[in-house]
N, C-alpha and C. Protein backbone atom coordinates (compact mmCIF):
# COMPACT_ATOMS: atom_id res chain seq x y z
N UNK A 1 -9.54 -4.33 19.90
CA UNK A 1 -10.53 -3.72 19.01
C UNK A 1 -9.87 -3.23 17.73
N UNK A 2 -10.31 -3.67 16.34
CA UNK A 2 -10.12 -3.11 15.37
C UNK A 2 -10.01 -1.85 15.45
N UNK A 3 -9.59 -1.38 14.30
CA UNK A 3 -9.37 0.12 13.97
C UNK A 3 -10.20 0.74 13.12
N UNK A 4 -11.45 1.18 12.94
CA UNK A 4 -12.42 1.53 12.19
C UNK A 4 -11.37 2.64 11.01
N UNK A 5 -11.67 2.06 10.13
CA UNK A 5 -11.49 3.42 8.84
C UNK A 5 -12.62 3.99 8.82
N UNK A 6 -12.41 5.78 8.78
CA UNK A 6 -13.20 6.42 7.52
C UNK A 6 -13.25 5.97 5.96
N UNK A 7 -14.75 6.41 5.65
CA UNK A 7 -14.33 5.79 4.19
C UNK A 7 -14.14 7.13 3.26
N UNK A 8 -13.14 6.82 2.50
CA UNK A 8 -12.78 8.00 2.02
C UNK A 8 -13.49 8.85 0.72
N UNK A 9 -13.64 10.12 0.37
CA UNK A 9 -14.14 10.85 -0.18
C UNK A 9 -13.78 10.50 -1.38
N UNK A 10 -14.24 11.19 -2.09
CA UNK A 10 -14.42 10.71 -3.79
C UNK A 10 -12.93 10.97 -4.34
N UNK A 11 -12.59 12.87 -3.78
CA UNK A 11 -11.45 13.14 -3.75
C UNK A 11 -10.58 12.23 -3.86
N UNK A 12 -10.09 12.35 -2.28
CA UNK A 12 -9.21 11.67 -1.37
C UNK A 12 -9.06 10.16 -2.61
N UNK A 13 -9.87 9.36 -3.33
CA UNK A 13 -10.45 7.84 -3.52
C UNK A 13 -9.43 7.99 -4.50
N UNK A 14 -9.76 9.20 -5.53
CA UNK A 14 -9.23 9.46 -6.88
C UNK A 14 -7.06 9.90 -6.81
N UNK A 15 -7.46 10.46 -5.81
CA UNK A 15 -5.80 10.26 -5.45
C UNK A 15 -4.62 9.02 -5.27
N UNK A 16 -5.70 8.06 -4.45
CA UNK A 16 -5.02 6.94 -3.71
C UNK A 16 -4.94 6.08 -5.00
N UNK A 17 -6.55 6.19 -5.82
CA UNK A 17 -5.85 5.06 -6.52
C UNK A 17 -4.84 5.87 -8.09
N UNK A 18 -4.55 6.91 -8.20
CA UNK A 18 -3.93 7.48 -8.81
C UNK A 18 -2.31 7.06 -8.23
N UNK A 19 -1.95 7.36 -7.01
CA UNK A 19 -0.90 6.79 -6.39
C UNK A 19 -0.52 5.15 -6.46
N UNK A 20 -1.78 4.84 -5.99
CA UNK A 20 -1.84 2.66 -6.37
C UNK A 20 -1.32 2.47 -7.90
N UNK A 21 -1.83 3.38 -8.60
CA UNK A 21 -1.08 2.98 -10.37
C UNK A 21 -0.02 3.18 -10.49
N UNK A 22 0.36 4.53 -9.99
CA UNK A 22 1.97 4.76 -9.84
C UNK A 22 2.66 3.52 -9.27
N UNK A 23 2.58 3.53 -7.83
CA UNK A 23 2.84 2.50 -7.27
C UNK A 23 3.62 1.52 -7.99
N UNK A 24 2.76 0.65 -8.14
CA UNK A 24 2.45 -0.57 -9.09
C UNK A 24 3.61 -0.73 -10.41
N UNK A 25 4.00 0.44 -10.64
CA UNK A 25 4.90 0.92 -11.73
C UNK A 25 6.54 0.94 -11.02
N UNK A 26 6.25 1.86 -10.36
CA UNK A 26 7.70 2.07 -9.60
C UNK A 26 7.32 1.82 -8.16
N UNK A 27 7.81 0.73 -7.87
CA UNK A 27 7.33 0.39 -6.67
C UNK A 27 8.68 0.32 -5.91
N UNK A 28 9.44 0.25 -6.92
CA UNK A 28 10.95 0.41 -5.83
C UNK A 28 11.76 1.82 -6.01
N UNK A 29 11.61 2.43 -6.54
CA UNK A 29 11.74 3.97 -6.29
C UNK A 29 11.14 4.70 -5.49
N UNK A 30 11.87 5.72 -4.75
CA UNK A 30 10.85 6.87 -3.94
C UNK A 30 10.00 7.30 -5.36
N UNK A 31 8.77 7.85 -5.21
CA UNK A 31 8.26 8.55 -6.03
C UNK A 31 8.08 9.78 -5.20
N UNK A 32 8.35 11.01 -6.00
CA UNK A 32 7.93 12.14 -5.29
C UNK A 32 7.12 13.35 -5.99
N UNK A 33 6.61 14.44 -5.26
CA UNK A 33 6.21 15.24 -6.03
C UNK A 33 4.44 14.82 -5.72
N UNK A 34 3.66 14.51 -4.18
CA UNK A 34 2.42 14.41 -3.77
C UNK A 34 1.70 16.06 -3.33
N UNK A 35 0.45 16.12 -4.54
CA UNK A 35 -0.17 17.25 -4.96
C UNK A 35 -0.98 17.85 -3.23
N UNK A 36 -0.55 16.62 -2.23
CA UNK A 36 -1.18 17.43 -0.53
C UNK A 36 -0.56 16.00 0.49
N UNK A 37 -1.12 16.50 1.86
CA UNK A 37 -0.66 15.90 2.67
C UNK A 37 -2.05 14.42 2.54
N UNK A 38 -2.97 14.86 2.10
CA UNK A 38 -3.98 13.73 1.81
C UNK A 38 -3.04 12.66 1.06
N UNK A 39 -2.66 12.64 0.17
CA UNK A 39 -2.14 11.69 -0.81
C UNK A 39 -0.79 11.26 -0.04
N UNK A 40 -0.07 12.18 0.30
CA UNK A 40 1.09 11.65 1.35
C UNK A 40 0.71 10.24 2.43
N UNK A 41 -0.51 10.86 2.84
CA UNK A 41 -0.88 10.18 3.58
C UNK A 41 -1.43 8.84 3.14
N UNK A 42 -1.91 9.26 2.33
CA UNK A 42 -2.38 7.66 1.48
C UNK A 42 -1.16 6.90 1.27
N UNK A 43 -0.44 7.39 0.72
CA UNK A 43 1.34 6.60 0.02
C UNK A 43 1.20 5.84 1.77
N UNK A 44 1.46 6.53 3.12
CA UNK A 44 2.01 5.43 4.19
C UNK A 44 0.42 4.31 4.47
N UNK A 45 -0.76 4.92 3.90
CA UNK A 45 -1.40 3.94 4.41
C UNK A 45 -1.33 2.66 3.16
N UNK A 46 -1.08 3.26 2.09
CA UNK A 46 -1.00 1.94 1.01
C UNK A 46 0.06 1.29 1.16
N UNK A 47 1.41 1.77 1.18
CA UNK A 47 2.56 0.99 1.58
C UNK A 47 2.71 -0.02 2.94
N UNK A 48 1.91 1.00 4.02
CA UNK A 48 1.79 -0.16 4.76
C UNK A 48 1.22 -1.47 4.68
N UNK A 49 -0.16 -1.30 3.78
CA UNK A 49 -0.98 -2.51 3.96
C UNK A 49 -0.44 -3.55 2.97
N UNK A 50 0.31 -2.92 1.64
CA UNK A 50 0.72 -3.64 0.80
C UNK A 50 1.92 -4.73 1.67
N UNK A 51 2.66 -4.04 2.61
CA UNK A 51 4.28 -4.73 3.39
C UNK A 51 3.26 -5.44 3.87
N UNK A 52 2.19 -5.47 4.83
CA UNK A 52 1.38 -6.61 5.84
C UNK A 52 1.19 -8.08 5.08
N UNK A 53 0.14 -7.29 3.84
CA UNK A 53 -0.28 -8.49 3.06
C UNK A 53 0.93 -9.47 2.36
N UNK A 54 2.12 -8.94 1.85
CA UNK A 54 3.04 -9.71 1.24
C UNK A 54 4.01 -9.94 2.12
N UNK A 55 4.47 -9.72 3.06
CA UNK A 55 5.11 -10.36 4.15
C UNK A 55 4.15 -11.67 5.12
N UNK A 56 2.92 -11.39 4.94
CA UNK A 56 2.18 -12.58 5.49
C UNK A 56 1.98 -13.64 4.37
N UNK A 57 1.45 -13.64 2.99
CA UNK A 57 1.72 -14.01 1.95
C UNK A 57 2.67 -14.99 1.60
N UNK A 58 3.90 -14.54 1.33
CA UNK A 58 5.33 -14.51 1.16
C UNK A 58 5.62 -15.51 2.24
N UNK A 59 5.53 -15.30 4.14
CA UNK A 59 5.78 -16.37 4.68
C UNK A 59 4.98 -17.86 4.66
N UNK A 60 3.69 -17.27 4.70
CA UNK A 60 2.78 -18.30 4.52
C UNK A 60 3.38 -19.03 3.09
N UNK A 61 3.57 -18.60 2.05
CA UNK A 61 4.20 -19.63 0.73
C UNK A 61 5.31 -20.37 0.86
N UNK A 62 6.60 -19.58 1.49
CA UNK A 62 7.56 -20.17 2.49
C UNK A 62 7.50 -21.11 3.30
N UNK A 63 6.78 -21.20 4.22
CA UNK A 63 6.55 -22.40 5.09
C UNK A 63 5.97 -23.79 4.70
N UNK A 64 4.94 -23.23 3.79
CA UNK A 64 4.40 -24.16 2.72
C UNK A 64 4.91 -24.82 2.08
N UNK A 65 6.18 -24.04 1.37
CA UNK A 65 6.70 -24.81 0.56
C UNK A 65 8.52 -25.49 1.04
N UNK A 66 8.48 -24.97 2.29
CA UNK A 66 9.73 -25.56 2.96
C UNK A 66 11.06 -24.75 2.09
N UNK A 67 11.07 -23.76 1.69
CA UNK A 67 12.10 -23.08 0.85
C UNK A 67 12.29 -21.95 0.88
N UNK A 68 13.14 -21.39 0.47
CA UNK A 68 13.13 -20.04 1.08
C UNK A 68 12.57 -18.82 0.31
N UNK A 69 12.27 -19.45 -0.97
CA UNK A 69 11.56 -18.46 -1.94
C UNK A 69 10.16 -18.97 -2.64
């Protein structure tokens, strides 16, 4: 069984994608300095889904293309 999300508050919405821009910017740096544990929390749920999608991505283009990049 899937994992139902809550859908998140307007709040909570305005954080994550405040973090997603950051993100997006410095994506290979820690960034630090999250205004609650809400947004903390967002950083592991966005990082996670971002590693799922481009590690599935990434192999799927790999295999495809018989190479390693």
């Amino acid at each position: 069984m899937k994992k139902q999300f809550k859908a998140l508050t307007q709040e909570e919405y305005k954080l994550w994608w405040r973090f997603y821009r950051v993100a997006e910017k410095a994506s290979t740096r820690q960034v630090h300095g999250y205004p609650s544990d809400i947004s903390a929390n967002l950083k592991g749920i966005y990082l996670k889904r971002r590693h799922e999608y481009w590690s599935k991505t990434m192999l799927y283009k790999r295999s495809i293309a018989g190479r390693p990049f």
